[in-house]
Protein backbone atom coordinates (compact mmCIF):
# COMPACT_ATOMS: atom_id res chain seq x y z
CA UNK A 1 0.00 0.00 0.00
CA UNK A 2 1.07 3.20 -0.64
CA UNK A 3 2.13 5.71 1.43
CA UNK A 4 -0.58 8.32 0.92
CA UNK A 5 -2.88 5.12 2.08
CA UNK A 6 -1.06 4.43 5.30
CA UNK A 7 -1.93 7.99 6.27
CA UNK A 8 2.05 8.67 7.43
CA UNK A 9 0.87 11.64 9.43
CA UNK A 10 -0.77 9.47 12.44
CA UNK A 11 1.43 8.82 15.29
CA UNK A 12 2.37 5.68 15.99
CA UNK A 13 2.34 6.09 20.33
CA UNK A 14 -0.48 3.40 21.21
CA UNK A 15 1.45 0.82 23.24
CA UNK A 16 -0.22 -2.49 23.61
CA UNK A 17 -1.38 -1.65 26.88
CA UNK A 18 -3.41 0.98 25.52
CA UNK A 19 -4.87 -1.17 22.68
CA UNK A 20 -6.04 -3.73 25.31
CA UNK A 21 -7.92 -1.21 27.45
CA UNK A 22 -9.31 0.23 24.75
CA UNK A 23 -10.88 -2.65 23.14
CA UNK A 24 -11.87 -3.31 26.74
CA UNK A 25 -12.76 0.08 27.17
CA UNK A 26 -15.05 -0.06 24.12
CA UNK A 27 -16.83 -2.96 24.85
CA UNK A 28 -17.75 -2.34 28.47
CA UNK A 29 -20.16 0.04 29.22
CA UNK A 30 -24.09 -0.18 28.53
CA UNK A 31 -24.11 -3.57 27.54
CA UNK A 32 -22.93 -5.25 30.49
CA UNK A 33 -23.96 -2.34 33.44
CA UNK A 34 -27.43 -1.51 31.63
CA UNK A 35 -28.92 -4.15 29.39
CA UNK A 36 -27.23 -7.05 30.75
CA UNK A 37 -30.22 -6.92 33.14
CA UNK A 38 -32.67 -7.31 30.40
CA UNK A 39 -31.18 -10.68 28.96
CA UNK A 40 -31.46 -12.35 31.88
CA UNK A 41 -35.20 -11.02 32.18
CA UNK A 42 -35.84 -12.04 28.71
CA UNK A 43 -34.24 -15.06 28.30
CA UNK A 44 -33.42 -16.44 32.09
CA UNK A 45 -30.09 -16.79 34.06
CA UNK A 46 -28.78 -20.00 31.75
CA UNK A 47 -30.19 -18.68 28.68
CA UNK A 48 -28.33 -15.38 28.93
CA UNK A 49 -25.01 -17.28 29.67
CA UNK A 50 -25.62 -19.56 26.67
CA UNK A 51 -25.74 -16.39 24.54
CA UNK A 52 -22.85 -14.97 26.26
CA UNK A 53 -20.62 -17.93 26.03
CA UNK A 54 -21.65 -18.51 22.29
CA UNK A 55 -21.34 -15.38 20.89
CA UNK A 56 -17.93 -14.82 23.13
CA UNK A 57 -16.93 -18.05 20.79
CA UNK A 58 -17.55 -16.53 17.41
CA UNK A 59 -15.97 -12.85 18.72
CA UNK A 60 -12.62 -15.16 19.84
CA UNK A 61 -12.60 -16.21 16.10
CA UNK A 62 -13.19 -12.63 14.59
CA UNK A 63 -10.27 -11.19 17.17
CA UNK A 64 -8.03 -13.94 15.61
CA UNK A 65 -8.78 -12.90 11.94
CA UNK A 66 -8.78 -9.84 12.58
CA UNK A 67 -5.55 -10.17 14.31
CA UNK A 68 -4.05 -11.75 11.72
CA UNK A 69 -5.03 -8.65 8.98
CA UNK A 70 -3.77 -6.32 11.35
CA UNK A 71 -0.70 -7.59 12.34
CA UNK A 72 0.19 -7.82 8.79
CA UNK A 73 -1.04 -4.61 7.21
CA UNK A 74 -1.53 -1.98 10.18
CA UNK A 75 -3.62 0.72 8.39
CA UNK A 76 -6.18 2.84 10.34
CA UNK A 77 -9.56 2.05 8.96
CA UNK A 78 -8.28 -1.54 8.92
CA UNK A 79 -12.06 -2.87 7.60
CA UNK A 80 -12.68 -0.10 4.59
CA UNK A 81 -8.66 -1.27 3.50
CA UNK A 82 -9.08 -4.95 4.09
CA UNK A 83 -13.01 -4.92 2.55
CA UNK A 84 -11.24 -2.86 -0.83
CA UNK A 85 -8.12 -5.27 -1.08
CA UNK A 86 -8.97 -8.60 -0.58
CA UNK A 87 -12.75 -8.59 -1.41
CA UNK A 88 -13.59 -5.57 -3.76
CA UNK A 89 -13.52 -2.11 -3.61
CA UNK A 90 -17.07 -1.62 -3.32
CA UNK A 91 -17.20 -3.78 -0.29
CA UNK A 92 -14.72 -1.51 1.55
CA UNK A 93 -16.96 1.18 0.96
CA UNK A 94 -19.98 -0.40 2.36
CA UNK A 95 -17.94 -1.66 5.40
CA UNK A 96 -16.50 1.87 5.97
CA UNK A 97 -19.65 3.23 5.76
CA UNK A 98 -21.31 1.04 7.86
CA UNK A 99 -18.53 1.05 10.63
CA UNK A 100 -18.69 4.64 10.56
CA UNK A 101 -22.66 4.57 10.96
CA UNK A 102 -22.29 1.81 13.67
CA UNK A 103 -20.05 3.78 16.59
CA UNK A 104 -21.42 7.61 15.31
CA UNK A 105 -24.75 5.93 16.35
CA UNK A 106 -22.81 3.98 19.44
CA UNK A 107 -21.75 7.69 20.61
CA UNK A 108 -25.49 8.81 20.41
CA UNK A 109 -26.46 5.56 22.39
CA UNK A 110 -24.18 5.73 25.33
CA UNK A 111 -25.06 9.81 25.66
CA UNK A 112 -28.75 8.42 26.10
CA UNK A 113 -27.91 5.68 28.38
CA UNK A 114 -25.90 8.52 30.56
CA UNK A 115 -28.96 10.95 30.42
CA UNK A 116 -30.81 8.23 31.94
CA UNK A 117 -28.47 7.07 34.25
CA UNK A 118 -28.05 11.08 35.51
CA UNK A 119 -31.77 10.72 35.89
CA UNK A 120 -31.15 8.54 38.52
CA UNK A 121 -29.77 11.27 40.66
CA UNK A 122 -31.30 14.66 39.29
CA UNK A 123 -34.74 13.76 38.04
CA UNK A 124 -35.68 17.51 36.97
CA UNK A 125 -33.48 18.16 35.40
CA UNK A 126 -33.80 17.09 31.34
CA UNK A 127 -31.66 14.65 29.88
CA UNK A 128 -30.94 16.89 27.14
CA UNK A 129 -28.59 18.61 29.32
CA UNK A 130 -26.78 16.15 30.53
CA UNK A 131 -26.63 14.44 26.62
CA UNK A 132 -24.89 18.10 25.37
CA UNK A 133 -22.77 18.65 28.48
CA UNK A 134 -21.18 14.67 28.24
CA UNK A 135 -21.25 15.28 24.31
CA UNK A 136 -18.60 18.45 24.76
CA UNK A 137 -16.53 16.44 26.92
CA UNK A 138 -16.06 13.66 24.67
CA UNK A 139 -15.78 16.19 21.67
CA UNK A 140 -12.51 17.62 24.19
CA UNK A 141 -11.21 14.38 24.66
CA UNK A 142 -10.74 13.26 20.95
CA UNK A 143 -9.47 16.89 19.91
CA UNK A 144 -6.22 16.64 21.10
CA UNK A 145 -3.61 13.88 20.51
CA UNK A 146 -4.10 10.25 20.31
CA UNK A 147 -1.34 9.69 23.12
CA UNK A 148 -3.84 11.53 25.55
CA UNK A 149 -6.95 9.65 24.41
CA UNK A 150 -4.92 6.64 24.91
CA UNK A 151 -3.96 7.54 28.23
CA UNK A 152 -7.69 8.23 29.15
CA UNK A 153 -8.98 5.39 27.93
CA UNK A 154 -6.51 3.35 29.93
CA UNK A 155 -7.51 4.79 33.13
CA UNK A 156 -11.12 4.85 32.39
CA UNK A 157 -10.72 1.08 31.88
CA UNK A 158 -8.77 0.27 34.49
CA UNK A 159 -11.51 1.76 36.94
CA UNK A 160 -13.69 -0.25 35.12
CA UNK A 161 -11.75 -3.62 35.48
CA UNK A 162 -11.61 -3.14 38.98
CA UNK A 163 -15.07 -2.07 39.71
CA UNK A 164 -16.21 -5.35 38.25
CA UNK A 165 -13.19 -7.26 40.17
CA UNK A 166 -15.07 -5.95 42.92
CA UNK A 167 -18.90 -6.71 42.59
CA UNK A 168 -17.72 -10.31 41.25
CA UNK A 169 -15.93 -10.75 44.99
CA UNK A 170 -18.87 -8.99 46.51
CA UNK A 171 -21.55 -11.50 44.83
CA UNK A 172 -19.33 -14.57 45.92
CA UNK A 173 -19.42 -13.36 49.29
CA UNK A 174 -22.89 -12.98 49.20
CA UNK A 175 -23.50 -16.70 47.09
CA UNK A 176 -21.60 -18.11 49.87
CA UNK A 177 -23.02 -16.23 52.70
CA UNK A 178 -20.80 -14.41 53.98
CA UNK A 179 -22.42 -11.05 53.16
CA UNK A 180 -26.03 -11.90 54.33
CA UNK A 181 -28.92 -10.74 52.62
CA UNK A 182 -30.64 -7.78 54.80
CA UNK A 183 -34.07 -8.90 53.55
CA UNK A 184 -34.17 -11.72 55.17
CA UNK A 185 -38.11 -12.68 53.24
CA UNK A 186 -35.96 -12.90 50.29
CA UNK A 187 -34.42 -16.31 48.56
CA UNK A 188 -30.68 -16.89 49.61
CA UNK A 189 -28.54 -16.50 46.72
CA UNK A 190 -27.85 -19.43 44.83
CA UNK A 191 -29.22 -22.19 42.49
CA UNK A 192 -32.23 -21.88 43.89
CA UNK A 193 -32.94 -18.36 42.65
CA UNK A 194 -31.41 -18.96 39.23
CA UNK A 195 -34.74 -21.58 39.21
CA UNK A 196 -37.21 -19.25 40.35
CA UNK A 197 -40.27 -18.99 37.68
CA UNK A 198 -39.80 -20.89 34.55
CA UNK A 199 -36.17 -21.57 35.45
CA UNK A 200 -32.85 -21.31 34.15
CA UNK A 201 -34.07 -20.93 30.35
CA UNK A 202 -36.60 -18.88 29.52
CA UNK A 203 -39.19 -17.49 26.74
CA UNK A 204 -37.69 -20.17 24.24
CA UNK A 205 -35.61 -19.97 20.86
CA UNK A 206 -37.36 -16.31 20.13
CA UNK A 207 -36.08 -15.24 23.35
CA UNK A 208 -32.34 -16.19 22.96
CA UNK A 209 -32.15 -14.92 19.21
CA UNK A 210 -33.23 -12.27 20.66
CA UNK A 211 -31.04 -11.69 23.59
CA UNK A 212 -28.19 -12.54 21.42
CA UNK A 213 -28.54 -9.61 19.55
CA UNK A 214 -27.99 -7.79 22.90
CA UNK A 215 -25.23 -9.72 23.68
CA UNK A 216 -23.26 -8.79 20.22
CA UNK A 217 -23.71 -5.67 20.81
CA UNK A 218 -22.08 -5.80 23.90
CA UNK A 219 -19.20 -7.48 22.57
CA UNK A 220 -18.73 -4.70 19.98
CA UNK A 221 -15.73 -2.78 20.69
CA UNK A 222 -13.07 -5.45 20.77
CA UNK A 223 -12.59 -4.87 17.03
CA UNK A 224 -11.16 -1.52 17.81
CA UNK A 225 -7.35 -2.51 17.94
CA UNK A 226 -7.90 -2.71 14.07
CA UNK A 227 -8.97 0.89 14.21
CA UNK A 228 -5.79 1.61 16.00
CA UNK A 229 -3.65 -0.18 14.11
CA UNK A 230 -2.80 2.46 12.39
CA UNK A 231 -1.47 4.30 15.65
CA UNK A 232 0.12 1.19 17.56
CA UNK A 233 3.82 0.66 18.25
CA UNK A 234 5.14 -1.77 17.00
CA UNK A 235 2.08 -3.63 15.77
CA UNK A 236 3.64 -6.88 14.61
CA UNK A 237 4.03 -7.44 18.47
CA UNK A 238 1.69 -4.90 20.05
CA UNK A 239 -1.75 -6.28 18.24
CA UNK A 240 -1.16 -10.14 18.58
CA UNK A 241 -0.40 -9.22 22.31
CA UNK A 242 -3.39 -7.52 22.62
CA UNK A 243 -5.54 -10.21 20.63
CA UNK A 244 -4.77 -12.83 23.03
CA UNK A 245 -5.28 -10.58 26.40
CA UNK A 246 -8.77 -8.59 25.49
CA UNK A 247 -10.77 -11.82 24.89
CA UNK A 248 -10.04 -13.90 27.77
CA UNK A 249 -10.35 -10.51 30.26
CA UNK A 250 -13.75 -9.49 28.33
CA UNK A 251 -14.96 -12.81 28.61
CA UNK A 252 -14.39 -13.75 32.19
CA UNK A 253 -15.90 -10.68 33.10
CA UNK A 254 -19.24 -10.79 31.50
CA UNK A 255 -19.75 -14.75 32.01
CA UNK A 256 -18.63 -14.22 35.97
CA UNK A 257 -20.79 -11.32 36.37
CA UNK A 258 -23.97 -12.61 34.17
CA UNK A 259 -23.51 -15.69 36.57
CA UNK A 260 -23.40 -13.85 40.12
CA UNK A 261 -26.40 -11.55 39.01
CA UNK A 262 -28.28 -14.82 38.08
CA UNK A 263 -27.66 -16.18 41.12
CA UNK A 264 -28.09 -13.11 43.47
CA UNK A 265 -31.39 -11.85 41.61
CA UNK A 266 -34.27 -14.24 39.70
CA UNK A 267 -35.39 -13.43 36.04
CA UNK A 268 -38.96 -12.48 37.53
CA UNK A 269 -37.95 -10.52 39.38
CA UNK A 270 -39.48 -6.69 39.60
CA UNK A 271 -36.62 -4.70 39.74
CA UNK A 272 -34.90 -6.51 36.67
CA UNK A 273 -34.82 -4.44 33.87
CA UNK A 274 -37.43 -5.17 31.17
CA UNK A 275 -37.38 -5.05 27.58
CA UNK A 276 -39.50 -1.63 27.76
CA UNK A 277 -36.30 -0.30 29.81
CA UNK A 278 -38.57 1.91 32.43
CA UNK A 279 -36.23 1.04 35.00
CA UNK A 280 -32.91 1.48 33.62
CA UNK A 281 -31.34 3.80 35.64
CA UNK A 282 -31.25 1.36 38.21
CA UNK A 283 -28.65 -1.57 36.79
CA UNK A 284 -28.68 -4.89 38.03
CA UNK A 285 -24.87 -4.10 39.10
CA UNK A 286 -26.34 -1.42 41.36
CA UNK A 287 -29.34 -3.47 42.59
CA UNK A 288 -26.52 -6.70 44.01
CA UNK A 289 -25.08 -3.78 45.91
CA UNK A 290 -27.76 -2.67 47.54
CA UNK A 291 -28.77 -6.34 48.33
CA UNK A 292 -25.27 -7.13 49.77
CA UNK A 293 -26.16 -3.82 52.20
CA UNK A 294 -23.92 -1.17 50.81
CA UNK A 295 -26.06 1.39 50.05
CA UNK A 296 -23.39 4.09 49.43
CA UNK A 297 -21.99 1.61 47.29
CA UNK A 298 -24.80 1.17 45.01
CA UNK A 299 -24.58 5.07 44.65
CA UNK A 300 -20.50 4.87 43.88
CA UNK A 301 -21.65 2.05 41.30
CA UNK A 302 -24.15 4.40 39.17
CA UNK A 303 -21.30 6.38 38.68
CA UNK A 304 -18.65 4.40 37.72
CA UNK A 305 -21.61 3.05 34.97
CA UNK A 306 -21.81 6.63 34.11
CA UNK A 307 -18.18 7.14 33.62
CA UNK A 308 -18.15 3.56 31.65
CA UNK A 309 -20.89 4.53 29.58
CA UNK A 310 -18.83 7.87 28.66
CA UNK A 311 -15.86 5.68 28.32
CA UNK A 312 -17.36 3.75 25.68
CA UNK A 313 -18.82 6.69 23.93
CA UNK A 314 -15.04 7.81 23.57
CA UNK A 315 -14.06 4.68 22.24
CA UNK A 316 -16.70 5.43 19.48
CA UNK A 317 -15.86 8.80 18.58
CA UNK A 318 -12.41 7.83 18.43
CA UNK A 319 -12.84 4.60 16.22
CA UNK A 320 -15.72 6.55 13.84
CA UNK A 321 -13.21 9.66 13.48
CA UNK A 322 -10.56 6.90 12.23
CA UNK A 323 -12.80 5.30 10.02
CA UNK A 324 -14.07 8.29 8.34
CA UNK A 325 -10.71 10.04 7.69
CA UNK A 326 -9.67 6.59 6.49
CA UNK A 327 -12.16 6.61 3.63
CA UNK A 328 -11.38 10.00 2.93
CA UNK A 329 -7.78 9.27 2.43
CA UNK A 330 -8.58 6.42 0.32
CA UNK A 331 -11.24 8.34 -1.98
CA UNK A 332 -14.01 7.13 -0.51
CA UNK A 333 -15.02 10.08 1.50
CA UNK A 334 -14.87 13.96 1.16
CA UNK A 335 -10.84 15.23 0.80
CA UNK A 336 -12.21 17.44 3.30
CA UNK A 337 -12.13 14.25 5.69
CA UNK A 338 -8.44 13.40 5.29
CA UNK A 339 -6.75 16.76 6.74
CA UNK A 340 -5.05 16.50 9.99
CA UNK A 341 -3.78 18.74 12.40
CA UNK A 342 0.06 19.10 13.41
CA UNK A 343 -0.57 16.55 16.16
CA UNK A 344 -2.27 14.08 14.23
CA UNK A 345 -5.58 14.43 14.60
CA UNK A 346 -8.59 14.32 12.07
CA UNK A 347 -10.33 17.24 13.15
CA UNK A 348 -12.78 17.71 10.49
CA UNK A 349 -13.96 13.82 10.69
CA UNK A 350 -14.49 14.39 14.35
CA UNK A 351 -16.66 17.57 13.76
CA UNK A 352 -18.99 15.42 11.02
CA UNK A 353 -18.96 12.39 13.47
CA UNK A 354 -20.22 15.10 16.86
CA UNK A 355 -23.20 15.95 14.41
CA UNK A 356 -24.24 12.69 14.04
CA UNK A 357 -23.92 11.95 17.81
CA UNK A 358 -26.12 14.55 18.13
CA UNK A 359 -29.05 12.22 17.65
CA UNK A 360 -29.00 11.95 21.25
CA UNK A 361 -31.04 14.94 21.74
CA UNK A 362 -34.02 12.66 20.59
CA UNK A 363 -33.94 11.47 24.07
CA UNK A 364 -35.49 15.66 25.00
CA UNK A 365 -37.81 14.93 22.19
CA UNK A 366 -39.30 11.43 22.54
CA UNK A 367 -39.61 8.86 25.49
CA UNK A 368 -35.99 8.16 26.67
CA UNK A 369 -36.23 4.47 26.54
CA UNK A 370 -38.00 3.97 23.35
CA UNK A 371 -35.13 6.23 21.10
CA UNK A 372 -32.22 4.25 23.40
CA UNK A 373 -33.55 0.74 22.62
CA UNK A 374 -34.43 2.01 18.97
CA UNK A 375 -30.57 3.16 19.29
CA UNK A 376 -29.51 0.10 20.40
CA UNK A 377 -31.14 -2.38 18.42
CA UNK A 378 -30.08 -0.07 15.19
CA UNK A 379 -26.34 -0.15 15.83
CA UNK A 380 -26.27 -3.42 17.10
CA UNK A 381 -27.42 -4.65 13.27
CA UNK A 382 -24.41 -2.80 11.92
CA UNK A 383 -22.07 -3.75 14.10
CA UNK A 384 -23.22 -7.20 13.34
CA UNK A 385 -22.74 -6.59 9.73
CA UNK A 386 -19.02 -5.23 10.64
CA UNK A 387 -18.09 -8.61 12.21
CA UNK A 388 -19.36 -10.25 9.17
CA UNK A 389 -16.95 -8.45 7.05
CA UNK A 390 -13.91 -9.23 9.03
CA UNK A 391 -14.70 -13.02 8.30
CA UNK A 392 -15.40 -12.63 4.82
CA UNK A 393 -11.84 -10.40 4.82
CA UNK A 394 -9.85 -12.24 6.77
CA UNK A 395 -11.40 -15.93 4.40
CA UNK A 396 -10.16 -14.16 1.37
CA UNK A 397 -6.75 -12.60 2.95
CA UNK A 398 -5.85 -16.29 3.88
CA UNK A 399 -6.80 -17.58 0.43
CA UNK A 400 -5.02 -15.32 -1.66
CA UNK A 401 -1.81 -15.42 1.17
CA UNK A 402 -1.59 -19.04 0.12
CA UNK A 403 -2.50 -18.82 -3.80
CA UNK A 404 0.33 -16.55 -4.10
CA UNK A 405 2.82 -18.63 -2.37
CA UNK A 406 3.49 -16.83 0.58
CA UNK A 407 4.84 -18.93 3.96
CA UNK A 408 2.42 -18.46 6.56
CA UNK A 409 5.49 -18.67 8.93
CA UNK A 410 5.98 -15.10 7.84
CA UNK A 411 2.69 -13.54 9.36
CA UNK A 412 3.24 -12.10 12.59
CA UNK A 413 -0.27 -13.70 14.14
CA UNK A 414 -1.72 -16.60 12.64
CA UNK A 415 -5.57 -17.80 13.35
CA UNK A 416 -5.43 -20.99 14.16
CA UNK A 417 -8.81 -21.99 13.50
CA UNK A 418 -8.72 -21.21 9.82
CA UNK A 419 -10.87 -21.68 7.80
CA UNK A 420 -13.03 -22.80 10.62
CA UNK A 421 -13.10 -19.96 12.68
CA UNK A 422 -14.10 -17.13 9.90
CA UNK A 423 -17.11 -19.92 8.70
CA UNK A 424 -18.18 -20.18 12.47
CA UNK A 425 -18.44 -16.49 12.57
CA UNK A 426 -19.89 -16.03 9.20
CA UNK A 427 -22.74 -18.18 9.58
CA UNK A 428 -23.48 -17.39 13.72
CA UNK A 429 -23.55 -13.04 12.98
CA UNK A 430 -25.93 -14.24 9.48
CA UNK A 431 -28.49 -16.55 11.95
CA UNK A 432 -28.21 -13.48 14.58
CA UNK A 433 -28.90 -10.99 12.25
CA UNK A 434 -32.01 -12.33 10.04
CA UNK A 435 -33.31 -13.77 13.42
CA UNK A 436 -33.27 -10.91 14.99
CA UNK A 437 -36.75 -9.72 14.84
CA UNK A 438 -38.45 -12.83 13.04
CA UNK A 439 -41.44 -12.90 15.62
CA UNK A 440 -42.49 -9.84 14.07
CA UNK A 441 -43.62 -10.91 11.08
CA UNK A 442 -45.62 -14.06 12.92
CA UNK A 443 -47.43 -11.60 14.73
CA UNK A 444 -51.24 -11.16 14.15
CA UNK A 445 -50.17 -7.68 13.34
CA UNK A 446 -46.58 -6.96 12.03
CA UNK A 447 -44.52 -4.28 14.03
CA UNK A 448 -43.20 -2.03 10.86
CA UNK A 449 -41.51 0.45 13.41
CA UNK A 450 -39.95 -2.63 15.28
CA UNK A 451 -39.14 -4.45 11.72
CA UNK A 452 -37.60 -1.08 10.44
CA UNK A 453 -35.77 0.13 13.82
CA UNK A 454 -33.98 -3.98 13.55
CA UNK A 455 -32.88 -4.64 9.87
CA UNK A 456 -32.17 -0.85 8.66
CA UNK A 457 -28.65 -1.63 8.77
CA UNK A 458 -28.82 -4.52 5.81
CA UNK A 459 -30.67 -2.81 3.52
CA UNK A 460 -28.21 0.30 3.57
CA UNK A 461 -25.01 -1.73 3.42
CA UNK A 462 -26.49 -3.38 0.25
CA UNK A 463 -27.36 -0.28 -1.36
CA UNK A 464 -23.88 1.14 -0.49
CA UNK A 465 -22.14 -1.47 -1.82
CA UNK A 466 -23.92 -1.89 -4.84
CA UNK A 467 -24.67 1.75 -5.64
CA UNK A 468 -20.85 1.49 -5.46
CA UNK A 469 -20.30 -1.18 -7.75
CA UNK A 470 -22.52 0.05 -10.34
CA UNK A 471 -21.22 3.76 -10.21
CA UNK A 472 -17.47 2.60 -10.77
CA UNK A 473 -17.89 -0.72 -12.15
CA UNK A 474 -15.81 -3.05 -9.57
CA UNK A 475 -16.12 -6.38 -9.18
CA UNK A 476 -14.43 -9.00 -7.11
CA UNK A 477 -10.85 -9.09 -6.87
CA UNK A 478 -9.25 -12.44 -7.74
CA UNK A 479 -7.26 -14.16 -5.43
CA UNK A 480 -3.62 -14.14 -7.43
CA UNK A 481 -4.92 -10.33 -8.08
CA UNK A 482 -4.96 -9.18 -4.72
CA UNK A 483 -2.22 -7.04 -3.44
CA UNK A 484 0.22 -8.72 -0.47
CA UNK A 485 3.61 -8.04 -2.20
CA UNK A 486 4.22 -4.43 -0.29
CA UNK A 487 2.90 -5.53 2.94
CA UNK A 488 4.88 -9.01 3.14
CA UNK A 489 7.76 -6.66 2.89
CA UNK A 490 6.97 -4.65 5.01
CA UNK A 491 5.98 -7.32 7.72
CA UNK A 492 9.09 -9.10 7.15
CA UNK A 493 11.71 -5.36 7.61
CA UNK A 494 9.21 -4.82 10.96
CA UNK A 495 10.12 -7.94 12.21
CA UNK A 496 13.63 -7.93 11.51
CA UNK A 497 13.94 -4.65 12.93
CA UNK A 498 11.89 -5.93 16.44
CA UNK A 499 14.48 -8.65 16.54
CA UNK A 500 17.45 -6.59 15.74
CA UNK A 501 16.51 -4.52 19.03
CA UNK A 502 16.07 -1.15 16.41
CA UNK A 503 13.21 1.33 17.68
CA UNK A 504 10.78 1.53 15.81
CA UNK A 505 9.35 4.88 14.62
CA UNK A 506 6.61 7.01 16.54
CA UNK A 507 5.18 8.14 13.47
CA UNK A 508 4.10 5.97 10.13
């Protein structure tokens, strides 16, 4: 690739300690604190951690292709470059697109989720307020340098690591009855409460298709380092590092805590969260605090969600800035979107992306839980449809690697699970996604607004990339056709170089 599509002007200052809290940053925050809640009331304790442990399965094999891209052509807007090399042009547009859509919306979602959460607290006060005032804050943060949003996403993480190190000691001590319940009428935590009701599994296959949907889109977020690899150190040694860390930590926290608030608190139970989300400013997190007695706690806990939430919503505006100057570098986006400032930064892709994430305001307008779980189930879709273009990437990258002779000793990650693990993923995010909302249409009367608010995303990606296709006639790039020659080099002089013990630049 050349050098005009490397972008040369980022700065190469993530270390892989920022690349694993951000990817952990990005994927915890309203997902697990806020509708984590609702998956368990929807689907019941063990349906929830099927879901969980599942789609944790197919995101292991998307971090390992992914990994494997990255590692071996670090380019910021990793999915619009991979999607245009190794599949076809007008698939990279579609997938930048559509990235760019999915975390501009993301930002929008966690502002809402915060508004509600401040609610919590200030109930007068409109949540339009506090959507603006925690808009302008992450608008500051991703102004300056990436070394300083790097920083602050590392911190913000690392609170919320150890917040949920804490409530998963706090449940165990509660399981195992050391912290008594003070509500003494209630059911001891334990086995017994995960059976409460219908049980372990509830509201069938329609409920766990469903609640799966949830579930991806709380798992969105660890496809970030690709965003970054554009800005990482070293990235032949930085991003497999990383890709082997953020899975196991992501996934040991949501399947620990998913199991403690399963044991501690029954599906039918009242203060749950519900689909409708009337109750959402009261978390399931906060609700096993004030169980285990710790009523100031329960207050510290709303806001460390809030500050996760806005941690998240960084991690958006940071990877939808990225994306969009990406595609402007590459022609795929307004030349307006490539300019950077002296210190790196894509200041006019951040100003486009702030508009967008102005849809928050919709919370002032409308009921605040019917725009966030309109919000929610919108960017969840495109997310989806991100993950399913790393697979078809990453089944292509592998198949032309090979076709053109290459060793695969010389990648600096390999997937082991190839091809199995792109298939896996393929087909899983497919079933998810036309799944979704399928009860819908079974319905005595079909639920247009529901129907539209669910699959907007796949119509819009296939109008993208064909209007694409059409307008400057691309088609599929053949295997021996795709481009590798430049970036095998260039894999092969980085790793030299990390063996030789010779720095490696801060800038591309």
């Amino acid at each position: 690739m050349s050098k005009k599509q490397d972008a040369p002007e980022l700065r190469r200052t993530l270390q892989a300690r920022h690349l694993s809290m951000i990817a952990i940053g990005g994927s915890i925050g309203t997902g697990l604190f806020l509708a984590s809640g609702a998956t368990i009331s929807s689907a019941g304790a063990g349906g929830a951690l099927l879901a969980y442990a599942l789609v944790g399965l197919m995101v292991y094999f998307l971090m390992t292709s992914l990994g494997e891209m990255a590692a071996f052509m670090p380019v910021s807007g990793s999915f619009q470059a991979y999607g245009s090399r190794f599949v076809d042009p007008a698939f990279g547009f579609a997938q930048g697109w559509n990235y760019w859509y999915n975390w501009a919306i993301t930002v929008a979602v966690e502002l809402a989720a915060a508004a509600i959460i401040m609610n919590y607290w200030y109930p007068g006060v409109p949540g339009v307020v506090w959507s603006g005032g925690f808009l302008a804050i992450i608008f500051a943060l991703n102004y300056f340098s990436v070394k300083g949003f790097g920083e602050a996403e590392f911190w913000c993480s690392m609170l919320k690591v150890a917040t949920i190190i804490a409530f998963i000691v706090i449940g165990f001590l509660m399981i195992l009855g050391i912290m008594t319940e003070p509500n003494p009428n209630r059911i001891a935590p334990g086995l017994n409460v995960m059976m409460q009701g219908d049980g372990a599994f509830v509201g069938g296959l329609a409920a766990f298709v469903g609640v799966a949907m949830v579930v991806g889109f709380s798992f969105q977020g660890t496809e970030l380092i690709g965003v970054a690899a554009g800005e990482s150190a070293n990235p032949g040694r930085t991003i497999p590092r990383a890709v082997r860390q953020i899975f196991w930590r992501i996934l040991m926290f949501y399947m620990l805590s998913i199991l403690i608030i399963g044991l501690i608190l029954p599906h039918n139970d009242p203060s749950l969260l519900k689909n409708d989300m009337k109750d959402v400013g009261a978390s399931p997190f906060t609700l096993v605090f004030n169980r285990a007695g710790l009523a100031f706690a329960a207050s510290l806990m709303n806001a460390v969600i809030l500050s996760a939430i806005l941690s998240a919503g960084n991690s958006g505006m940071y990877a939808s800035t990225r994306m969009l100057y990406a595609m402007a570098k590459n022609g795929m986006a307004p030349k307006v979107f490539g300019k950077l400032t002296d210190n790196g930064v894509p200041r006019n892709a951040l100003y486009a992306t702030t508009l967008v994430a102005c849809l928050c305001f919709l919370t002032s307008l409308f009921q605040s839980n019917a725009v966030y779980m309109w919000l929610l189930n919108s960017s969840g879709m495109t997310g989806f449809i991100a993950w399913l273009g790393v697979a078809i990437s990453h089944y292509r990258f592998r198949r032309a690697y090979v076709k053109q002779g290459y060793s695969l000793d010389d990648l600096p990650y390999k997937a082991k699970w190839f091809p199995l693990g792109p298939v896996f993923a393929f087909v899983l995010c497919l079933l998810i996604m036309l799944g979704q909302n399928y009860t819908a249409f079974t319905a005595a009367k079909v639920d247009w607004n529901g129907v539209i608010a669910t699959y907007l995303g796949i119509p819009l990606f296939v109008a993208l990339w064909w209007g694409y296709r059409v307008k400057h006639n691309t088609r599929m790039v053949p295997l021996d056709k795709v481009e590798l020659a430049e970036a095998h080099r260039n894999a092969l002089m980085l790793r030299e170089e990390t063996r030789g013990g010779k720095p490696v630049s801060a800038q591309a």
